[in-house]
N, C-alpha and C. Protein backbone atom coordinates (compact mmCIF):
# COMPACT_ATOMS: atom_id res chain seq x y z
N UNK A 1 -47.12 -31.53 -10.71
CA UNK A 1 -45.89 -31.40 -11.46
C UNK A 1 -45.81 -32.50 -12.50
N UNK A 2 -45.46 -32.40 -13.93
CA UNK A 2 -44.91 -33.12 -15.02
C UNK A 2 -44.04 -33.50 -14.61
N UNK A 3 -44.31 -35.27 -15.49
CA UNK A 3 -42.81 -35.89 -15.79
C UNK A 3 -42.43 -36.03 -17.22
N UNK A 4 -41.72 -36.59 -17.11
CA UNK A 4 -40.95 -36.49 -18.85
C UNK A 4 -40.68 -37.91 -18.96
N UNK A 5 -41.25 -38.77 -19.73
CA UNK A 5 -41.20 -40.17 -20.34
C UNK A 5 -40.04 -40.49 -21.37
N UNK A 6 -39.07 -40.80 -21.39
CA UNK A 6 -37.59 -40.93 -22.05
C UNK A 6 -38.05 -42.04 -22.91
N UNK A 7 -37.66 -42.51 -24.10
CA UNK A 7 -37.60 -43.47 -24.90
C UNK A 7 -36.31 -43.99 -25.59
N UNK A 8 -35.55 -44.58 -25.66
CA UNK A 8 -34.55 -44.85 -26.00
C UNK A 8 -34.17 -46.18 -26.39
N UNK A 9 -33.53 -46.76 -27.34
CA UNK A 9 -33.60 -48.08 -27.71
C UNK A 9 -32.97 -48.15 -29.29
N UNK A 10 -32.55 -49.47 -29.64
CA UNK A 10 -32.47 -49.77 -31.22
C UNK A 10 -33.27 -48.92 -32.12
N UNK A 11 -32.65 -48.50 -33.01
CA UNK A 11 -33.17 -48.49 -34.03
C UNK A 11 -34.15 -49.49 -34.62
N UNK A 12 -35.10 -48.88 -35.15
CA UNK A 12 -36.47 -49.71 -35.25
C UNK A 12 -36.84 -50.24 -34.97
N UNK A 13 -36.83 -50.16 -33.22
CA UNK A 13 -37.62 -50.79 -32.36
C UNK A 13 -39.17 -50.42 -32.32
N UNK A 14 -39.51 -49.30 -32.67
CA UNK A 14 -40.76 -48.75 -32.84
C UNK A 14 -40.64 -47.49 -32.13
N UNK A 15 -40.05 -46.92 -31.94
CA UNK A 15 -40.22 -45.72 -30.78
C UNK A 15 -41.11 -44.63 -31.73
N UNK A 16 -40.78 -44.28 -32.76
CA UNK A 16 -41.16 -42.95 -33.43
C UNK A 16 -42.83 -43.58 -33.47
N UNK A 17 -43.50 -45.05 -33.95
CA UNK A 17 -44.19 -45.37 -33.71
C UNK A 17 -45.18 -44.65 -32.64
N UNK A 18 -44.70 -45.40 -31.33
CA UNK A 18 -44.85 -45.27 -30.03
C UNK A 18 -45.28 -43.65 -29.65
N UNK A 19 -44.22 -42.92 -29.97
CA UNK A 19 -44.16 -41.33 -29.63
C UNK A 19 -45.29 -40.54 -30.48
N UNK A 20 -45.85 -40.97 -31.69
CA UNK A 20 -46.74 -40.57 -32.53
C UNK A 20 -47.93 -40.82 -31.43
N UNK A 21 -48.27 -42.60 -31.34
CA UNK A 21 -49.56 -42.62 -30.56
C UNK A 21 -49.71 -41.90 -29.12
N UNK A 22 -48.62 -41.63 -29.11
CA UNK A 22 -48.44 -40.94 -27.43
C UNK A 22 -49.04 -39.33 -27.32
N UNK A 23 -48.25 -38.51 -28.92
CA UNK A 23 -49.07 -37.57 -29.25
C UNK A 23 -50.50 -37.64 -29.58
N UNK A 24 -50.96 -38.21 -30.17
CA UNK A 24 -52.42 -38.36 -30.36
C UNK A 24 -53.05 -38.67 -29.23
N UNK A 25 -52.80 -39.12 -28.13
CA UNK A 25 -53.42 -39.45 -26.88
C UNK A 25 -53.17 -38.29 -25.72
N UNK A 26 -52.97 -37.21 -26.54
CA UNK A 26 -52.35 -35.84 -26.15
C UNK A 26 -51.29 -35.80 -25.57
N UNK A 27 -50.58 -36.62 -25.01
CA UNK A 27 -49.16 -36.46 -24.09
C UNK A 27 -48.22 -36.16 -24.79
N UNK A 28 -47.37 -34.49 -24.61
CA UNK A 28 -47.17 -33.50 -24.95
C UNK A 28 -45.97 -34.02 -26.02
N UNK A 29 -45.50 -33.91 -26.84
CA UNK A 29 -44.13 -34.35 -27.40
C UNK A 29 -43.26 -33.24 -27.27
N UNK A 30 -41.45 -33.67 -26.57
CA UNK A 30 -40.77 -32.61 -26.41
C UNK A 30 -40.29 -32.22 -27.53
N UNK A 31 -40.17 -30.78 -28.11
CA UNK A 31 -39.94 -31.05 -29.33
C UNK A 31 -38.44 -30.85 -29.42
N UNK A 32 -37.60 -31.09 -30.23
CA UNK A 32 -36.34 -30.86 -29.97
C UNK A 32 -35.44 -29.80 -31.40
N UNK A 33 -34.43 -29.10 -31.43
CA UNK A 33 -33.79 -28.60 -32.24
C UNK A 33 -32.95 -29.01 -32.81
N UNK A 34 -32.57 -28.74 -34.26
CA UNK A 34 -31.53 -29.12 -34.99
C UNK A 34 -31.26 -27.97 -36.14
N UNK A 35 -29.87 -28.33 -36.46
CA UNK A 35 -29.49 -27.31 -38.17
C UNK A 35 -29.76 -27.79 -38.76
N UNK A 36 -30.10 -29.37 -39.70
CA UNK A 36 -30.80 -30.21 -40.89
C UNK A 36 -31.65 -28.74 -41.00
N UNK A 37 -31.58 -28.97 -42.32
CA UNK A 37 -32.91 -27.82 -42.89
C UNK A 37 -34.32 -28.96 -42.88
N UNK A 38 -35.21 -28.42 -42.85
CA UNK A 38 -36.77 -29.24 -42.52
C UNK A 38 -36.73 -30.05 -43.99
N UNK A 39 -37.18 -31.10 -43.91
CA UNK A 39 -38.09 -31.61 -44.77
C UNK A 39 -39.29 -30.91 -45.69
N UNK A 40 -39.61 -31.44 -46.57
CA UNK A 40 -40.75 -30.67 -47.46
C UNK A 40 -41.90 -30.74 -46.35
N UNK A 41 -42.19 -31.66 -45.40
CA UNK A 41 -43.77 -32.01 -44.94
C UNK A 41 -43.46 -31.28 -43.45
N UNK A 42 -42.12 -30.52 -43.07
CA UNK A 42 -41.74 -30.86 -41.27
C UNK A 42 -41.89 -28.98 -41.37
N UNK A 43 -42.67 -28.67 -39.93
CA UNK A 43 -42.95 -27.27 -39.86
C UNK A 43 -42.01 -27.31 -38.46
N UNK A 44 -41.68 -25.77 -38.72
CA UNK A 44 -40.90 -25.55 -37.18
C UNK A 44 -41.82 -25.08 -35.92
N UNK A 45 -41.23 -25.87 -35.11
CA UNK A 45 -41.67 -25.52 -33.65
C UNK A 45 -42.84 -26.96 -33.92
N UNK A 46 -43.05 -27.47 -34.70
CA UNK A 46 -43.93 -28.99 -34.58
C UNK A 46 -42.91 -30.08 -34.84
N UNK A 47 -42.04 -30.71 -35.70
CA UNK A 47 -41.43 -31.38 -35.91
C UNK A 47 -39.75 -31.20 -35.14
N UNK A 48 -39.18 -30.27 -35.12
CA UNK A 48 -38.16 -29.79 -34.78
C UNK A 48 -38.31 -28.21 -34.48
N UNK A 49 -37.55 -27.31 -33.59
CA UNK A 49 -36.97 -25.85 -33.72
C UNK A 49 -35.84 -25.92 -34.96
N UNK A 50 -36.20 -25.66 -36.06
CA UNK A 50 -35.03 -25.33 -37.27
C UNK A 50 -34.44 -24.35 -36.70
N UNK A 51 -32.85 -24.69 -36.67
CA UNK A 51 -32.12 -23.01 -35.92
C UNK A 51 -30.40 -23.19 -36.72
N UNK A 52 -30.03 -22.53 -37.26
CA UNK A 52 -29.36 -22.30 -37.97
C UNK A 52 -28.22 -22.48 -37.23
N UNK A 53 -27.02 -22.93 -37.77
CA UNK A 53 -25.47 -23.15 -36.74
C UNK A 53 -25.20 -22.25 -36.37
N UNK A 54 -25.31 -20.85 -36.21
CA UNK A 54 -24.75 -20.14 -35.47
C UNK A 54 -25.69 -19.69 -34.30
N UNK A 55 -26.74 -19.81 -34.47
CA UNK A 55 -27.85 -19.29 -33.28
C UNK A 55 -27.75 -21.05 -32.07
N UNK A 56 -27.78 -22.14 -33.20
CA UNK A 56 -27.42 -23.28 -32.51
C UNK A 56 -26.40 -23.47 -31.22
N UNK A 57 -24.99 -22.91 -31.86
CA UNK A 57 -23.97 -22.68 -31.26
C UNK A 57 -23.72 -21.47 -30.12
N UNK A 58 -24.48 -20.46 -30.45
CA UNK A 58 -24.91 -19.72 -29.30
C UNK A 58 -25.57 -19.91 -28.40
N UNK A 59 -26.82 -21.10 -28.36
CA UNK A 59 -27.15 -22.20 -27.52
C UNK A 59 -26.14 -22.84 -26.60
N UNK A 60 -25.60 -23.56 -27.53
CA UNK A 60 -24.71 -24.18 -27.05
C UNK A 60 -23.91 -23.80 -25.05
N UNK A 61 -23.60 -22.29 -26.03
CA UNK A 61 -22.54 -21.76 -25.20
C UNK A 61 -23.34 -21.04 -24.17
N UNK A 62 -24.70 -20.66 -24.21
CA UNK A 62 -25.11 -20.10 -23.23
C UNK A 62 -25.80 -21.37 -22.37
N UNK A 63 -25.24 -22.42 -22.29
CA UNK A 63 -25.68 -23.85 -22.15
C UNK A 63 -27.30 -23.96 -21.92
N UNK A 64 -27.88 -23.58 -22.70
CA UNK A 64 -29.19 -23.44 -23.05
C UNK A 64 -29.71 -25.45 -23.25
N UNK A 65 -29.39 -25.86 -23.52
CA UNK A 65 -29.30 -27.50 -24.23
C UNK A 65 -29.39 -28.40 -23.13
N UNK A 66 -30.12 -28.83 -22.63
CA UNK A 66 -30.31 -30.12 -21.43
C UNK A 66 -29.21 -31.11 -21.91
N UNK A 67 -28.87 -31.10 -23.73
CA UNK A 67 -27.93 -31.95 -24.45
C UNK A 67 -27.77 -31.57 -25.70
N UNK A 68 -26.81 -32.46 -26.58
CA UNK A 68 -26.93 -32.04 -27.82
C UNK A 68 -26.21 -32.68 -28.28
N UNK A 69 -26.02 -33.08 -29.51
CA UNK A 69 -25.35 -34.29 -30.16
C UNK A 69 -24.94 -33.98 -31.86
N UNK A 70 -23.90 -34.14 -32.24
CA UNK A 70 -24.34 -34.09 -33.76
C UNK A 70 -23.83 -35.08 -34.58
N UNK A 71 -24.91 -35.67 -35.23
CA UNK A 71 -24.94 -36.70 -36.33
C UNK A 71 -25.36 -36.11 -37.80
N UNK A 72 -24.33 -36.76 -38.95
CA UNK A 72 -24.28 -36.54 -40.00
C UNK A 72 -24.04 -35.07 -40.73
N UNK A 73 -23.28 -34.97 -39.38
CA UNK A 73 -22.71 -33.07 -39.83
C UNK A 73 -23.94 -31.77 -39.49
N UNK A 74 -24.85 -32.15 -38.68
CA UNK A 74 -25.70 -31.66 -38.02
C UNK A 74 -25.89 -31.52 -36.69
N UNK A 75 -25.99 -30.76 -35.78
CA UNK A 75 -26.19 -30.64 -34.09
C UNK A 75 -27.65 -30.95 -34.20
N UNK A 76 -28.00 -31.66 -33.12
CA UNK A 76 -29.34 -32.06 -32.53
C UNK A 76 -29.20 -31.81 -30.94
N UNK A 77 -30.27 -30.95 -30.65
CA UNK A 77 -30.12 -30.65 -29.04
C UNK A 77 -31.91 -30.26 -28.64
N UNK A 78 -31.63 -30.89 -27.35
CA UNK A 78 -33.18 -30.42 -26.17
C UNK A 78 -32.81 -29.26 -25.70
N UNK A 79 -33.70 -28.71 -25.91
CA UNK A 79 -33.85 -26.97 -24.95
C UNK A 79 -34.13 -27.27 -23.22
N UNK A 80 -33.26 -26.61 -22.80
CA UNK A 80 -33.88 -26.54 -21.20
C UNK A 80 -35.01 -26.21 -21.21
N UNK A 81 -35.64 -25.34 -21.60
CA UNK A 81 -36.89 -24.47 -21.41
C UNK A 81 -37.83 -25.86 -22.10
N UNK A 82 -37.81 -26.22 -23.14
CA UNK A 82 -38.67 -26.98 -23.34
C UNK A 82 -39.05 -28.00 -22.53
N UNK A 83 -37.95 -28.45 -21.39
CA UNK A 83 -38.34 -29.92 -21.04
C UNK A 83 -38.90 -29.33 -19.81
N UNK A 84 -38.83 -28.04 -19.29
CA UNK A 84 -38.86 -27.78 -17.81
C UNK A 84 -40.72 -26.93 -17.85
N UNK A 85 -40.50 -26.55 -19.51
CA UNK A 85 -42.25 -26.30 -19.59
C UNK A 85 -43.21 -27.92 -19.32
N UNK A 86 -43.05 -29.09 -19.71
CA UNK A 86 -43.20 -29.89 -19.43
C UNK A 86 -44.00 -29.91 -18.07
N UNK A 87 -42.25 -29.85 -17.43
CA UNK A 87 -42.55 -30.47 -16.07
C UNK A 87 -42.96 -29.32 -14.93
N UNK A 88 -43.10 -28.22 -15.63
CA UNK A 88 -44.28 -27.08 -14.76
C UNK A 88 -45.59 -27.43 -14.90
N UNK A 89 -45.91 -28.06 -15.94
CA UNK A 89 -47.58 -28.54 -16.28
C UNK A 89 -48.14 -29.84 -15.55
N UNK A 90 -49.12 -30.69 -16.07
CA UNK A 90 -49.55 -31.21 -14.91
C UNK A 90 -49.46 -32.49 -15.60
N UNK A 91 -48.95 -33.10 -16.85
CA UNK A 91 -49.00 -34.11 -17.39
C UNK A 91 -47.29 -34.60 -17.65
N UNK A 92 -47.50 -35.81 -18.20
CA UNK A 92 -46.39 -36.30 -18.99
C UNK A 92 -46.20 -36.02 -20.85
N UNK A 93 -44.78 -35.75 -20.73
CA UNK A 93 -44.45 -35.24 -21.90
C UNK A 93 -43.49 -36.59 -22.20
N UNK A 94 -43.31 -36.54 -23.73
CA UNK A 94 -42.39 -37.71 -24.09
C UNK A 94 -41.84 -37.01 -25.11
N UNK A 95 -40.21 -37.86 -24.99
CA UNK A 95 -39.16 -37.73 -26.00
C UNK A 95 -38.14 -38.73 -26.30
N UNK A 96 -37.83 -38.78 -27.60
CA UNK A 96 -37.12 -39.89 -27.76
C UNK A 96 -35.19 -39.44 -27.67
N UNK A 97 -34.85 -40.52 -27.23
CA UNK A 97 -33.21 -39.78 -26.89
C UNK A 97 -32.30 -41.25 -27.08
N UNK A 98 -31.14 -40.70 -27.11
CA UNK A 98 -30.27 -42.01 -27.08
C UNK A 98 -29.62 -42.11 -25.58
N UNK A 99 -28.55 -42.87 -25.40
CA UNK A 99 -28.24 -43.64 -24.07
C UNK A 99 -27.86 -42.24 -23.04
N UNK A 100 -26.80 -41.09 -23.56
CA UNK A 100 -26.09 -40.20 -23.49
C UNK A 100 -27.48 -39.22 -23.33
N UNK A 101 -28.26 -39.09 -23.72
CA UNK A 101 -29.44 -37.86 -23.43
C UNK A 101 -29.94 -38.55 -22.39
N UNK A 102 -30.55 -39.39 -22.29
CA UNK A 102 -31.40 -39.87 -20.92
C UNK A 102 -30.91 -39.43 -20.04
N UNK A 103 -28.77 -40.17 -19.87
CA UNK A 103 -28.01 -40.17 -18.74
C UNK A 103 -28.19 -38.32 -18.20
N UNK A 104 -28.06 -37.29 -19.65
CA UNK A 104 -27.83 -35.70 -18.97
C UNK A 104 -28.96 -35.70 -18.49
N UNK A 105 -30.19 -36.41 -19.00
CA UNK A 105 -32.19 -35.87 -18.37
C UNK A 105 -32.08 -35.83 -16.93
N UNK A 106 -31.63 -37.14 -16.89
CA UNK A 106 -31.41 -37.83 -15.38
C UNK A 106 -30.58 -37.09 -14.27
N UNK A 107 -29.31 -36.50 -14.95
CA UNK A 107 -28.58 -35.74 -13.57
C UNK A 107 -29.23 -34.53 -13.81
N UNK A 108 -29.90 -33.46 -14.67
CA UNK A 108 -30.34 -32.22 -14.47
C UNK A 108 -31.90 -32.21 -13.99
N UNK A 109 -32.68 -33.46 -14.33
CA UNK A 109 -34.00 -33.18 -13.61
C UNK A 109 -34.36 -33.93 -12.71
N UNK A 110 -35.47 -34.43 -11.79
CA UNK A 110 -36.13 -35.54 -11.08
C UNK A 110 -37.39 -36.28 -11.19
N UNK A 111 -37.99 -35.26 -12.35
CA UNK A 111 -39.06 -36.33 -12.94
C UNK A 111 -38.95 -36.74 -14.53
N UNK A 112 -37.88 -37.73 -14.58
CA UNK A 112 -37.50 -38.09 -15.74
C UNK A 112 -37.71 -39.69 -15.78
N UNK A 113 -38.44 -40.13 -16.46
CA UNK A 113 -39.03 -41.60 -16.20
C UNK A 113 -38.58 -42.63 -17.91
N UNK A 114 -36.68 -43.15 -17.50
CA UNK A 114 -36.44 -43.48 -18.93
C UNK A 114 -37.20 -45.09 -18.98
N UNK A 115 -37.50 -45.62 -20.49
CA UNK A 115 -38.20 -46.83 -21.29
C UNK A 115 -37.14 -47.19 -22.07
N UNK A 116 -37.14 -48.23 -21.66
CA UNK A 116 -36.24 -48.56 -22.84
C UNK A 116 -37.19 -49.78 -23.94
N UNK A 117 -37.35 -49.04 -25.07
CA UNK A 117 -38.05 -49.84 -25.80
C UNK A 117 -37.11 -50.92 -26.79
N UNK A 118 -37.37 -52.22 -26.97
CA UNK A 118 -36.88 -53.14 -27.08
C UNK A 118 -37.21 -53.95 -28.42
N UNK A 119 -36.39 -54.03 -29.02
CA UNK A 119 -37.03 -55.44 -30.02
C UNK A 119 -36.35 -56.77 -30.94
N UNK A 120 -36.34 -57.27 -31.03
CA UNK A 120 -35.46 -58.60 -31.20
C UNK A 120 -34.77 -58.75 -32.82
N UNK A 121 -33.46 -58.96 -32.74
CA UNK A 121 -32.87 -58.82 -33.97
C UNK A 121 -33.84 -59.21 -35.86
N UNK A 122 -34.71 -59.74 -35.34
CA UNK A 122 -35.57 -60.30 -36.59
C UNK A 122 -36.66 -59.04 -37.22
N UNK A 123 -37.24 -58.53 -35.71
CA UNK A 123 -38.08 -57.62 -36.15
C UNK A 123 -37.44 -56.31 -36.25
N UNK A 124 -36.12 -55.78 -36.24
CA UNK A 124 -34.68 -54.92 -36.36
C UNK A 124 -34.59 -54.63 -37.87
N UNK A 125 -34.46 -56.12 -38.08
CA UNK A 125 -34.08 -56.17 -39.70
C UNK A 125 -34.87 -56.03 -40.46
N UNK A 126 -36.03 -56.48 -40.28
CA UNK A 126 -37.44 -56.29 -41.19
C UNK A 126 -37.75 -55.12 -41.16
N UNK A 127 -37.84 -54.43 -40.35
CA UNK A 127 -38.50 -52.56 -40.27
C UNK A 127 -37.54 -52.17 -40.86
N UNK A 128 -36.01 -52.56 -40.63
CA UNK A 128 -35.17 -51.60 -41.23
C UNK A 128 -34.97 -51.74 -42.86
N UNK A 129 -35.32 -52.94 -43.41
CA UNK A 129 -35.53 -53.43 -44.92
C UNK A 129 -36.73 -52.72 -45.73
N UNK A 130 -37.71 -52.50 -44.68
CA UNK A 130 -38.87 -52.05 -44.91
C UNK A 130 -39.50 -50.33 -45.15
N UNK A 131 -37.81 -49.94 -44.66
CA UNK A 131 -37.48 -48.38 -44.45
C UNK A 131 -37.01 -47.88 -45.77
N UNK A 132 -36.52 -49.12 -46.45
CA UNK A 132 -35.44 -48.89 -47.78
C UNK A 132 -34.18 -48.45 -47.52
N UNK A 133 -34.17 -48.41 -46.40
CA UNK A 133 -32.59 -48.14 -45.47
C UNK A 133 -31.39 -48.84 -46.62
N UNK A 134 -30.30 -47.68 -46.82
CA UNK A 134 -29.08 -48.12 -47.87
C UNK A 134 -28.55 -49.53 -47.13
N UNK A 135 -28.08 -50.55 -47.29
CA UNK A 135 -27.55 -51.48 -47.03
C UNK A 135 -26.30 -51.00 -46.14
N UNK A 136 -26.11 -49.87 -46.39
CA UNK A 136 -24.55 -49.70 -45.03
C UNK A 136 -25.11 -48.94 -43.93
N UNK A 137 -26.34 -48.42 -44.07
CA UNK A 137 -27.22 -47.82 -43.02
C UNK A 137 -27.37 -48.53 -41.80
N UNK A 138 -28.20 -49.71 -42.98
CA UNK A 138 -28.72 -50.93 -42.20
C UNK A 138 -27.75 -51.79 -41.38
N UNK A 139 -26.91 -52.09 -42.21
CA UNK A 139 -25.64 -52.63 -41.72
C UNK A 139 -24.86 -51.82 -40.02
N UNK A 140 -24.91 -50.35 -39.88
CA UNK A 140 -24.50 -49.40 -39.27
C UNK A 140 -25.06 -49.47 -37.96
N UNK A 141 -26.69 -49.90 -38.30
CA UNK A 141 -27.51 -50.06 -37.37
C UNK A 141 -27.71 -51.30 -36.13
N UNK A 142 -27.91 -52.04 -37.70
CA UNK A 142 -27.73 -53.87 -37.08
C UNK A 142 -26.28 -53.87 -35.95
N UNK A 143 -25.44 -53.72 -36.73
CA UNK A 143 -24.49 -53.91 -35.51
C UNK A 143 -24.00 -52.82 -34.56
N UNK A 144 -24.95 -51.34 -34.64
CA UNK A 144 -25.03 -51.04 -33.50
C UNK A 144 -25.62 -52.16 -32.62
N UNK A 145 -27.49 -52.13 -33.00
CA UNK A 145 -28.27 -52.61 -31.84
C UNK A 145 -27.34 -54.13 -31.29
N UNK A 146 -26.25 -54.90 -32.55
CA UNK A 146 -26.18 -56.22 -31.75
C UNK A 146 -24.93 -56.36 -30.74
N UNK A 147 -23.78 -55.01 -30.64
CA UNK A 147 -22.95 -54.75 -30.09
C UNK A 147 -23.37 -54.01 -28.86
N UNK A 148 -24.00 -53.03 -28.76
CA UNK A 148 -24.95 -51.94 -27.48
C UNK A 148 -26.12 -51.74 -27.30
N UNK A 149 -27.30 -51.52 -28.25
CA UNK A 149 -28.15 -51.07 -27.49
C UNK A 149 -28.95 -52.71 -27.40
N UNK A 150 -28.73 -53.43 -27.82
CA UNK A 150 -29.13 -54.98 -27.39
C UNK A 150 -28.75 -55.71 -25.84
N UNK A 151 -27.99 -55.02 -25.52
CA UNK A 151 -27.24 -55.60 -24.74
C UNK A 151 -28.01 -54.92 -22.50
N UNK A 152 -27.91 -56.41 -21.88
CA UNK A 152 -28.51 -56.19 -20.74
C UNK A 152 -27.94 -54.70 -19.66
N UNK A 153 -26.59 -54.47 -20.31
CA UNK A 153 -25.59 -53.26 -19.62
C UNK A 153 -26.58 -51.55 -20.29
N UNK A 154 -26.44 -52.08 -21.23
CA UNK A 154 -27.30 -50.97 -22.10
C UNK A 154 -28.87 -50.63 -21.39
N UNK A 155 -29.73 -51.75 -21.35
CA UNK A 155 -30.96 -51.67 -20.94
C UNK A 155 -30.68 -51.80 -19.03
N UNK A 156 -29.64 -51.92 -19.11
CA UNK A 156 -30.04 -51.18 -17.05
C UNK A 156 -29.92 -50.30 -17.02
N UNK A 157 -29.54 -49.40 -17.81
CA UNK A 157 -30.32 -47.40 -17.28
C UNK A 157 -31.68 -47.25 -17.44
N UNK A 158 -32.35 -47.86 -18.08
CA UNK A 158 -33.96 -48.05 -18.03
C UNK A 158 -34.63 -48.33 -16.70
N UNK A 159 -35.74 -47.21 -16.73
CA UNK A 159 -36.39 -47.46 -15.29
C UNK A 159 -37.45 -48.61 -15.54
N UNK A 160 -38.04 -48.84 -16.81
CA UNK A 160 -38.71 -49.58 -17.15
C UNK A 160 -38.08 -50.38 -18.55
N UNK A 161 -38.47 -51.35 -19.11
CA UNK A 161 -37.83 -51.96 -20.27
C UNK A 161 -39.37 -52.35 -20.85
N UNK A 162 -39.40 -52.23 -22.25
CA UNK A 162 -40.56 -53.23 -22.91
C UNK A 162 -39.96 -53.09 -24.17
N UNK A 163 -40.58 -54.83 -24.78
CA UNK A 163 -40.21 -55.39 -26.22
C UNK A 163 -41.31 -54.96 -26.80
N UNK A 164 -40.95 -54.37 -28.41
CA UNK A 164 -41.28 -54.48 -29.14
C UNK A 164 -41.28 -55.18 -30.44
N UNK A 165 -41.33 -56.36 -30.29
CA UNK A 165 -41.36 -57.17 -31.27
C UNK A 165 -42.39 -57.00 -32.55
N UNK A 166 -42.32 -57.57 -33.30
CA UNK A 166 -43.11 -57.66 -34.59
C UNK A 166 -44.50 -58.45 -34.20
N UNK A 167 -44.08 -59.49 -33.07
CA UNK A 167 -45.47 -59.85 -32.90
C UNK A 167 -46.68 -59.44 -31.80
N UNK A 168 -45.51 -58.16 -31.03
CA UNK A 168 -46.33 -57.28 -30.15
C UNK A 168 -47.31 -56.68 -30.95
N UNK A 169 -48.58 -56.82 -30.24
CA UNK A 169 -49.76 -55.36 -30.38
C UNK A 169 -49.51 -54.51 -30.09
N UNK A 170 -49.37 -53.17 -30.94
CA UNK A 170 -48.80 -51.91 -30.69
C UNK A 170 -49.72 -50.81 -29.15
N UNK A 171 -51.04 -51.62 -29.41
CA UNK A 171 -51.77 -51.19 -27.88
C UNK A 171 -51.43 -51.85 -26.95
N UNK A 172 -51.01 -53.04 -27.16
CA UNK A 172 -50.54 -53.57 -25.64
C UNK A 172 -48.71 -52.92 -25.04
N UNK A 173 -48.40 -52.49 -26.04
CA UNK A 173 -46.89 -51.73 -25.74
C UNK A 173 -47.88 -50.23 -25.02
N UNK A 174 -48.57 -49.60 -25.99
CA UNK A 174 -49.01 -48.23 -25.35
C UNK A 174 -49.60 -48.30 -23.68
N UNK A 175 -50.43 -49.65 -23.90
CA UNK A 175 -51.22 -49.64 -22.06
C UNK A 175 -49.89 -49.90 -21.39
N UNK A 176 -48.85 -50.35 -21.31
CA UNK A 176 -47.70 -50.58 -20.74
C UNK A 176 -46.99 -49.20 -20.48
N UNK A 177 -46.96 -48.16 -21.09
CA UNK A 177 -46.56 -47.01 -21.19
C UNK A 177 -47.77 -46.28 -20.43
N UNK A 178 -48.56 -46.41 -20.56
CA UNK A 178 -49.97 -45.93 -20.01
C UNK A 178 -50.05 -46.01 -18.57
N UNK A 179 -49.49 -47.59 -17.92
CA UNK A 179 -49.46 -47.47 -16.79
C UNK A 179 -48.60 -47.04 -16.20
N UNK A 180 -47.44 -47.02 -17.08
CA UNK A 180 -46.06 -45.77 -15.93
C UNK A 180 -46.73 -44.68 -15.76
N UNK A 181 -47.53 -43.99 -16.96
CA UNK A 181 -47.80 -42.50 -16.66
C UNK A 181 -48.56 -42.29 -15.43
């Protein structure tokens, strides 16, 4: 039986990082749905399920959604079916979620294994400068991570915790992830 590897943490802590090398090392990525229309480079059913607000919302209601959230006038939601194909197979799958998705992973499944990936206000600000992030973005962010997701209350729903700092080796974060699996 599959487990499902949770990632959750600050903004630009590295996770999307993290979840890339995780795909390339084949471990499955969950993919998740939203209404945002795709990007020029983002294909459906690889980057996201593109699903339009009303098929979304019919989701919704047939509580199809392990969760779902919407930011910036958009719904973002996990498919049941997707996370439970996962955990019929014989590996670990990973997905990135915020505090509120882990918590629903956690009461609807039992092999849900959350990370909380970590990284220190210096290397926060630099990735996020480095993003070209609007200054009220950044701002939006920063004092999320320095009000909640910084904080030791925040990182005890984590079954595991690791920093990602600027002066971490991005393989020594992956063998760390490597050995939960």
């Amino acid at each position: 039986m599959g487990k499902i590897i949770v990632l959750f943490g600050p903004s630009a802590a590295g996770k999307s990082e993290i979840q890339k090398n995780l795909s390339a090392m084949n471990f499955p990525k969950i993919i998740t749905a939203t209404t945002r229309q795709p990007r020029e480079y983002e294909k459906d059913g690889v980057h996201y399920h593109f699903l339009d607000r009303k098929t979304f919302e019919t989701y919704m209601e047939q509580q199809m959604f392990v969760e779902w959230t919407e930011y910036n006038n958009e719904w973002y939601g996990t498919l049941k079916s997707s996370v439970e194909e996962i955990i019929r197979g014989n590996s670990a799958g990973h997905i990135i979620m915020d505090l509120r998705g882990v918590q629903s992973l956690k009461e609807q499944f039992t092999n849900i294994v959350s990370v909380y990936i970590g990284a220190n206000i210096e290397s926060i600000t630099r990735r996020l400068h480095d993003r070209n992030s609007p200054e009220s973005e950044m701002n939006w962010r920063l004092n999320k991570a320095l009000t909640d997701e910084l904080s030791p209350s925040y990182q005890a729903h984590a079954d595991y915790v690791i920093w990602n700092n600027d002066d971490t080796n991005i393989k020594d974060t992956l063998n760390k992830i490597y050995e939960i699996l």
